[in-house]
Protein backbone atom coordinates (compact mmCIF):
# COMPACT_ATOMS: atom_id res chain seq x y z
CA UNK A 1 -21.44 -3.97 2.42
CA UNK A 2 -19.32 -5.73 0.17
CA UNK A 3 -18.57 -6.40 -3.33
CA UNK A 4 -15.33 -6.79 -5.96
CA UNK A 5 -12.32 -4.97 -5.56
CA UNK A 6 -9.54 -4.90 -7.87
CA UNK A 7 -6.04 -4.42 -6.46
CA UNK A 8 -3.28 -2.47 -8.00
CA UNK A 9 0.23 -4.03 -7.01
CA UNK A 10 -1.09 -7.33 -5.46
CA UNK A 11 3.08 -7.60 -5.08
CA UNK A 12 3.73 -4.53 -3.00
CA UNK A 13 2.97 -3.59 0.61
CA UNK A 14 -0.52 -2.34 0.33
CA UNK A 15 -1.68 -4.26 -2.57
CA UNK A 16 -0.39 -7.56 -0.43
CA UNK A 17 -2.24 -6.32 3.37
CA UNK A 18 -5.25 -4.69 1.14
CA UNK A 19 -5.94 -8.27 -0.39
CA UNK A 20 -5.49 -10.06 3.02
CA UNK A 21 -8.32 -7.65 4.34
CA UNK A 22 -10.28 -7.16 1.85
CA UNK A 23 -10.44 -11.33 1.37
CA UNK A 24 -11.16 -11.69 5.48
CA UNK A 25 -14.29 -9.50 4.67
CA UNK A 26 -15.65 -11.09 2.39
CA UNK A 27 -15.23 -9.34 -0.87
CA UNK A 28 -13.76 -10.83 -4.26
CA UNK A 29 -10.63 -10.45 -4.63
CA UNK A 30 -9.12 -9.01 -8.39
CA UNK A 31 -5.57 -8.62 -8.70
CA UNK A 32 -4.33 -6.55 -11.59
CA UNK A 33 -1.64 -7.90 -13.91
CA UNK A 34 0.50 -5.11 -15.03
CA UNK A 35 0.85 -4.77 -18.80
CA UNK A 36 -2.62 -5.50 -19.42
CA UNK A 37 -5.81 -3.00 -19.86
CA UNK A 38 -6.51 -1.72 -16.49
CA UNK A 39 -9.99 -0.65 -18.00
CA UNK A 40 -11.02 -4.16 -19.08
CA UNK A 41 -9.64 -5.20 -15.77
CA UNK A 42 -11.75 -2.90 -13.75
CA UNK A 43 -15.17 -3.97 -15.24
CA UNK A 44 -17.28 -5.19 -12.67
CA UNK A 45 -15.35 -3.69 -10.09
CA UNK A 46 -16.97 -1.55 -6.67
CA UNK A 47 -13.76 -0.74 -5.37
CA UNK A 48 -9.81 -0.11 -6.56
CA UNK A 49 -7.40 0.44 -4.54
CA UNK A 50 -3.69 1.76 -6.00
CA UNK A 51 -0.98 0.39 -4.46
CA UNK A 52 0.87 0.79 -7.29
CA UNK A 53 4.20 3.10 -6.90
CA UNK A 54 7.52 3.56 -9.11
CA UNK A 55 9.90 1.82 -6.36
CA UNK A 56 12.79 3.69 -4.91
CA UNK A 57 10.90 6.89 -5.91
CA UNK A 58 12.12 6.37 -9.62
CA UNK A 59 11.20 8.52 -12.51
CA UNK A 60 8.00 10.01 -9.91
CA UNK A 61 7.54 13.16 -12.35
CA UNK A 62 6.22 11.07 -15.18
CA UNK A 63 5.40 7.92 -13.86
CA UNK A 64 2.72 8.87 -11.20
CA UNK A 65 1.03 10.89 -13.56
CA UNK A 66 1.08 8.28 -16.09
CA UNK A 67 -0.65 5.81 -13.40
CA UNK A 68 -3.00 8.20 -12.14
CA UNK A 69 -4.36 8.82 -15.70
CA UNK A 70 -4.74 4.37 -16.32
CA UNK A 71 -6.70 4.70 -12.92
CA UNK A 72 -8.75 7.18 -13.84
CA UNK A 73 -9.69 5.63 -17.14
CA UNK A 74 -10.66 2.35 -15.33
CA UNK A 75 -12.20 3.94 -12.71
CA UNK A 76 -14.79 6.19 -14.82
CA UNK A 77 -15.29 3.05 -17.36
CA UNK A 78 -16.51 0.65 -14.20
CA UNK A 79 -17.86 3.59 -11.69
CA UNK A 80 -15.71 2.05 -9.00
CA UNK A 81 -14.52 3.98 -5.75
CA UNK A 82 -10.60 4.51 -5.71
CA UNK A 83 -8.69 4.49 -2.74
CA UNK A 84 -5.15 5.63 -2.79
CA UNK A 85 -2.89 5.94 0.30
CA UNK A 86 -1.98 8.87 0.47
CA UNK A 87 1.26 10.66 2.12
CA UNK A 88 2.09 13.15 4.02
CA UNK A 89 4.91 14.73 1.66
CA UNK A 90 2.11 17.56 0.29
CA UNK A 91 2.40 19.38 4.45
CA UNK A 92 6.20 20.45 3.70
CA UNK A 93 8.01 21.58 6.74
CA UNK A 94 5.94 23.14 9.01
CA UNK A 95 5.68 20.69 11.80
CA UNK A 96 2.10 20.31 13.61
CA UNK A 97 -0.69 17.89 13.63
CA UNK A 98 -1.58 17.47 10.36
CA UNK A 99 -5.51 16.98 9.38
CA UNK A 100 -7.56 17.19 5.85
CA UNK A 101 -7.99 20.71 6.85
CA UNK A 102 -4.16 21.31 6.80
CA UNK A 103 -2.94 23.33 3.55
CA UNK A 104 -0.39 21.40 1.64
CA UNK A 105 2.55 23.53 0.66
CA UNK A 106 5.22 20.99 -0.48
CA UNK A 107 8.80 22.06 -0.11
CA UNK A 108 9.57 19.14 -2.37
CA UNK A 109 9.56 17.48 -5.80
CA UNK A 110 7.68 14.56 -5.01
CA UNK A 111 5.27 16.27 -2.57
CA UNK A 112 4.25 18.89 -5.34
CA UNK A 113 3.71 15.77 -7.70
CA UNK A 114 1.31 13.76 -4.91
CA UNK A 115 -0.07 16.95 -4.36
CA UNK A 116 -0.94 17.50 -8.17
CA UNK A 117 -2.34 13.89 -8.09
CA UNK A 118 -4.60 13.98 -5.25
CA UNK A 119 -5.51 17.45 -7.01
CA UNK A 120 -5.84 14.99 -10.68
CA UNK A 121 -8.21 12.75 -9.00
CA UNK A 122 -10.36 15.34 -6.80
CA UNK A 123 -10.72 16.70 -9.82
CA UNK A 124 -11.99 13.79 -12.34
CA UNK A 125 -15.07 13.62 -10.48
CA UNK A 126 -14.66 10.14 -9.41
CA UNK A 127 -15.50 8.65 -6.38
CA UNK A 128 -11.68 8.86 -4.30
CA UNK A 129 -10.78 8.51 -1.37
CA UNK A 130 -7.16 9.09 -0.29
CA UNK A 131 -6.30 7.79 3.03
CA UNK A 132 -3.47 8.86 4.12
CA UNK A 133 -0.71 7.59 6.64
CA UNK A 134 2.91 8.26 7.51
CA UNK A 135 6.05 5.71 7.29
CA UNK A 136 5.03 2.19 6.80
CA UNK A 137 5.41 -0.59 9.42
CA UNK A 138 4.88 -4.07 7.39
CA UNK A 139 5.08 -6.97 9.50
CA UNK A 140 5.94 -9.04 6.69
CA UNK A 141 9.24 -6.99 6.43
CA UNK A 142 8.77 -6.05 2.22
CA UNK A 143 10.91 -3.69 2.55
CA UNK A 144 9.26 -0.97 4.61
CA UNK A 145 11.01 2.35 6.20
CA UNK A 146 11.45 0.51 9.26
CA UNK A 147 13.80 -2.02 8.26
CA UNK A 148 15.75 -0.82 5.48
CA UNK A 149 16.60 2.51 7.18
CA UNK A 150 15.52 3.05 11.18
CA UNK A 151 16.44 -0.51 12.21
CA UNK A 152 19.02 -1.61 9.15
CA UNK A 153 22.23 -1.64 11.86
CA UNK A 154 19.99 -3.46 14.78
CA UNK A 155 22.28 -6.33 14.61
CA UNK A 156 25.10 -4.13 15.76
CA UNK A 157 22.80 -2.76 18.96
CA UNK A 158 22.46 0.27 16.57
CA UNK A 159 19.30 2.57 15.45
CA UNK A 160 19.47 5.01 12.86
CA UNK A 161 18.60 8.19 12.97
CA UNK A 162 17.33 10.30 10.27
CA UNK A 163 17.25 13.30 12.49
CA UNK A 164 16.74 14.46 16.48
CA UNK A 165 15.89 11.35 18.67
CA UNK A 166 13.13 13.12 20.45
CA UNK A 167 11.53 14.30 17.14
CA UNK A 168 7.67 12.71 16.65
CA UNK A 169 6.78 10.92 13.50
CA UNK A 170 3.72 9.35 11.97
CA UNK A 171 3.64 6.02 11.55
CA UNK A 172 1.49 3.55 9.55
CA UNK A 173 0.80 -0.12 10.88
CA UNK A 174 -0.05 -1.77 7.59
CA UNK A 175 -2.59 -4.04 8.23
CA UNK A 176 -4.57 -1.29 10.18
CA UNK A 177 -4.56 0.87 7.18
CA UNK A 178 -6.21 -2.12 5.10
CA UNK A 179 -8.60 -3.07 7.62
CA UNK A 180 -9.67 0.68 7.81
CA UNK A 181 -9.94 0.95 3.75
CA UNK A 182 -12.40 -2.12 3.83
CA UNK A 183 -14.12 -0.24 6.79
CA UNK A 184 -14.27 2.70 4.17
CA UNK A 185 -15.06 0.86 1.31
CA UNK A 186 -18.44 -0.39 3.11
CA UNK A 187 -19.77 3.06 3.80
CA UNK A 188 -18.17 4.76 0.23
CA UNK A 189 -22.01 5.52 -0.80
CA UNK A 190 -22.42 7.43 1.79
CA UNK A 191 -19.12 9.81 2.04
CA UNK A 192 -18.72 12.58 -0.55
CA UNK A 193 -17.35 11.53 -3.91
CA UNK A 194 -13.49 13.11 -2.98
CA UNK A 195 -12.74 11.88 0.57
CA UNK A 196 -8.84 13.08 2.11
CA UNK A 197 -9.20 10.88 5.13
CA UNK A 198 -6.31 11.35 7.75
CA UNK A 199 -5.23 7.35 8.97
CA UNK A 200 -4.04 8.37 12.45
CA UNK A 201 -2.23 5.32 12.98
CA UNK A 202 0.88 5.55 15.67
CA UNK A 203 2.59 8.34 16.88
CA UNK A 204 6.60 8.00 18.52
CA UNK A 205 9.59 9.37 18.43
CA UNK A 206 13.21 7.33 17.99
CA UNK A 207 13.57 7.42 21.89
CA UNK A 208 10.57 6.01 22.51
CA UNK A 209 11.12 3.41 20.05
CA UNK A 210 14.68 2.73 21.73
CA UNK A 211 13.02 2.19 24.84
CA UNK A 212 10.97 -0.10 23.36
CA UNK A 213 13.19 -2.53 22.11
CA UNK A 214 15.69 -2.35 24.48
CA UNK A 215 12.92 -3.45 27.58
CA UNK A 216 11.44 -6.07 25.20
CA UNK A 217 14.89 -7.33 23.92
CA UNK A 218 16.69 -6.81 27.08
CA UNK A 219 19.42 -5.03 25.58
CA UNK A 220 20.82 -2.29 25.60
CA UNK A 221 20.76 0.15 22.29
CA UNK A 222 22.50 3.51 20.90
CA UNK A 223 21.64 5.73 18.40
CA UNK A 224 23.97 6.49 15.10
CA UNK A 225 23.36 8.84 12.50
CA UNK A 226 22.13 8.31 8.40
CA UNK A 227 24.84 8.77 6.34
CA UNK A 228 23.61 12.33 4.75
CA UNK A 229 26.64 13.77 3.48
CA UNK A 230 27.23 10.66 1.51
CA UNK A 231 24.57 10.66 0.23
CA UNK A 232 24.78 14.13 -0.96
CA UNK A 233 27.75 13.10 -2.40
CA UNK A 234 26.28 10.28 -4.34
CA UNK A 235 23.45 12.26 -5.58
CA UNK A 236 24.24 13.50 -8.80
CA UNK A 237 25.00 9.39 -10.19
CA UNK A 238 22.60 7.74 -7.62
CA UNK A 239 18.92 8.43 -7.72
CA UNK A 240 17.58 6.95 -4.70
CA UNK A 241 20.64 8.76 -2.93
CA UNK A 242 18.94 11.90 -4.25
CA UNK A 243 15.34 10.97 -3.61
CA UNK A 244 15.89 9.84 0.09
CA UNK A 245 18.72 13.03 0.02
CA UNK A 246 14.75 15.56 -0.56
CA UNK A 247 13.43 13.91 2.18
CA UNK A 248 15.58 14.87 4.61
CA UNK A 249 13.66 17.66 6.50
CA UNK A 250 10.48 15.23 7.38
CA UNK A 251 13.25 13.49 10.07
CA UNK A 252 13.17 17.07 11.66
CA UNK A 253 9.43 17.80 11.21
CA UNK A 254 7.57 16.58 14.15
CA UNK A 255 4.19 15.69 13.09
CA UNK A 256 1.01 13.82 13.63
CA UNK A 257 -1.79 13.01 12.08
CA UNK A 258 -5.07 14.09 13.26
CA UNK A 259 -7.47 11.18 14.19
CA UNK A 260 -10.83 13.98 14.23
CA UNK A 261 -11.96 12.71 10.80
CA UNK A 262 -10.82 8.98 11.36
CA UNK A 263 -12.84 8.55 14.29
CA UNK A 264 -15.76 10.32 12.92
CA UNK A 265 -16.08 8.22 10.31
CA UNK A 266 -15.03 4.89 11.91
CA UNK A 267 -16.06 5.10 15.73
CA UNK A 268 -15.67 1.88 16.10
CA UNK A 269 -12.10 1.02 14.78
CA UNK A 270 -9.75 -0.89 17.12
CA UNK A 271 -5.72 -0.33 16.32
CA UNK A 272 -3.50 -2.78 17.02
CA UNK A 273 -1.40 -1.74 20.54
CA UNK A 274 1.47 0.31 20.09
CA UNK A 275 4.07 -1.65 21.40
CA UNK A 276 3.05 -4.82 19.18
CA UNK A 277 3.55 -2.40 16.43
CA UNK A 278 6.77 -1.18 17.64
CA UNK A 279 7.97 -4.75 17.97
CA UNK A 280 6.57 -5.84 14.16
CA UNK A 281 9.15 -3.96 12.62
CA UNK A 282 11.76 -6.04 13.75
CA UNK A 283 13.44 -7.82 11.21
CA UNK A 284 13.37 -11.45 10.64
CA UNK A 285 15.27 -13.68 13.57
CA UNK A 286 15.38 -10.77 15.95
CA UNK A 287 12.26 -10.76 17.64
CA UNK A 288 12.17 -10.06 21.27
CA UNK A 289 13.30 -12.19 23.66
CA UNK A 290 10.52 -11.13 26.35
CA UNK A 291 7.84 -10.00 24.10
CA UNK A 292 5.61 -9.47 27.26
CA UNK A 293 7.74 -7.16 28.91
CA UNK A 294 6.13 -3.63 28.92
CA UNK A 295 8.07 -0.82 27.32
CA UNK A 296 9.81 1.80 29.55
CA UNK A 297 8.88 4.40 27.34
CA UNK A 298 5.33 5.76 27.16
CA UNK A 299 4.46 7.04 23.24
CA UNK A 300 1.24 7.88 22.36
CA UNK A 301 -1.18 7.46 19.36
CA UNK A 302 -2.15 10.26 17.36
């Protein structure tokens, strides 16, 4: 099944894969320019997908709420399906593998307001589905998690650590999570109208990733440590300082996400191998010098 989909932040990271694999299935392809009426936009459409998302976590606490209520609007006014990725801010700090099933108790600012947004659009009645990941891995390097903080002193044989080296994280292969919302999208008549779908993705933890790059790059890495207390320092005249500053505790949270749901739903669904994932967040003009190599280090998906 296909149709029309209309994409929200055609410029971002999921509006840009979402479009890519969306296109490569055969639907037509709306991109939404902002400024204009979302609802006159949305006529005609079967699917929308949100990418769009204050960047650098400004101004959250009005902003989101303010987007979730023009999505809404377009979405009951064309009786399209929504997709939103979703986050996994809303678990708080109780490490574990994380599933639909999983009660969100935020022990932050921005993971009570996704929480009270998923909570907005469960709500409306709508046809949603929130599929939600962990950090992003873009290959195209727009300015993912990856690059700008794990891997931002690579030239200097460093990673960065946000916390513990042996700590596991979710992680989200971009154009995965866009193949698997087309996927989605071509069964959305026959899921419930609210949908909190777990992406599974990759699971790793900073030593595997070290081990990684170092047997694909064949060289030798160390591990130094985010600048926190800096940044705490900064936070009362810096935003993002602050916003990255709340986030703090997910670097010591070892979590998954569960794949039960996922695989339920899409049996079939092929990820792309771990270590080529590993490898895609390299930034530009580093890639490995034997990208054939196997990694020493043996992390597993979620």
């Amino acid at each position: 099944m296909s149709g029309t989909v209309l994409i929200l932040g055609s410029h971002g990271k999921i509006g840009y894969h979402s479009a890519i694999a969306f296109a490569q299935a055969g639907w037509t392809l709306r991109h939404y320019q902002r400024g204009t009426d979302m609802t006159v936009a949305a006529q005609g459409a079967d699917v929308i997908v949100n990418g769009l998302n204050p960047p650098n976590y400004h101004n959250w606490a009005q902003l989101i709420p303010a987007i979730t209520e023009q999505v809404i609007a377009a979405a009951r006014s064309s009786g399209a399906t929504v997709i939103i990725p979703g986050n996994v801010y809303g678990f708080g700090a109780e490490g574990g593998i994380w599933s639909e099933q999983t009660p969100q108790r935020p022990v932050s600012r921005k993971g009570q307001i996704r929480k009270e947004m998923e909570a907005r659009y469960r709500d409306s009645g709508l046809r949603c589905m929130v599929l939600r990941a962990g950090n992003f891995i873009d290959p195209e390097g727009n300015a993912d998690i990856m690059q700008l903080f794990v891997l931002r002193s690579l030239a200097k044989g460093r990673i960065t650590l946000g916390g513990a080296p042996d700590v596991m994280q979710a992680w989200c292969y971009l154009p995965d999570w866009a193949r698997a919302a087309v996927a989605l999208s071509a069964k959305r008549d026959a899921l419930q109208r609210f949908e909190d779908i777990p992406f599974p993705g990759h699971s790793f933890t900073m030593a595997d990733l070290k081990s990684c790059l170092e047997a694909a790059r064949d060289r030798p890495l160390t591990f130094s440590r985010f600048p926190w207390g800096v940044m705490r320092l900064a936070s009362p005249f810096w935003e993002l300082a602050r916003e990255l500053s709340e986030m703090r505790y997910l670097w010591d949270t070892p979590h998954q996400l569960s794949g039960a749901k996922f695989d339920r739903l899409l049996p079939g669904f092929a990820a792309t191998p771990l270590t080529q994932v590993m490898l895609a967040g390299l930034p530009a003009g580093m890639r490995p010098l034997n990208p054939a190599k196997p990694p020493v280090a043996a992390a597993t998906p979620a």
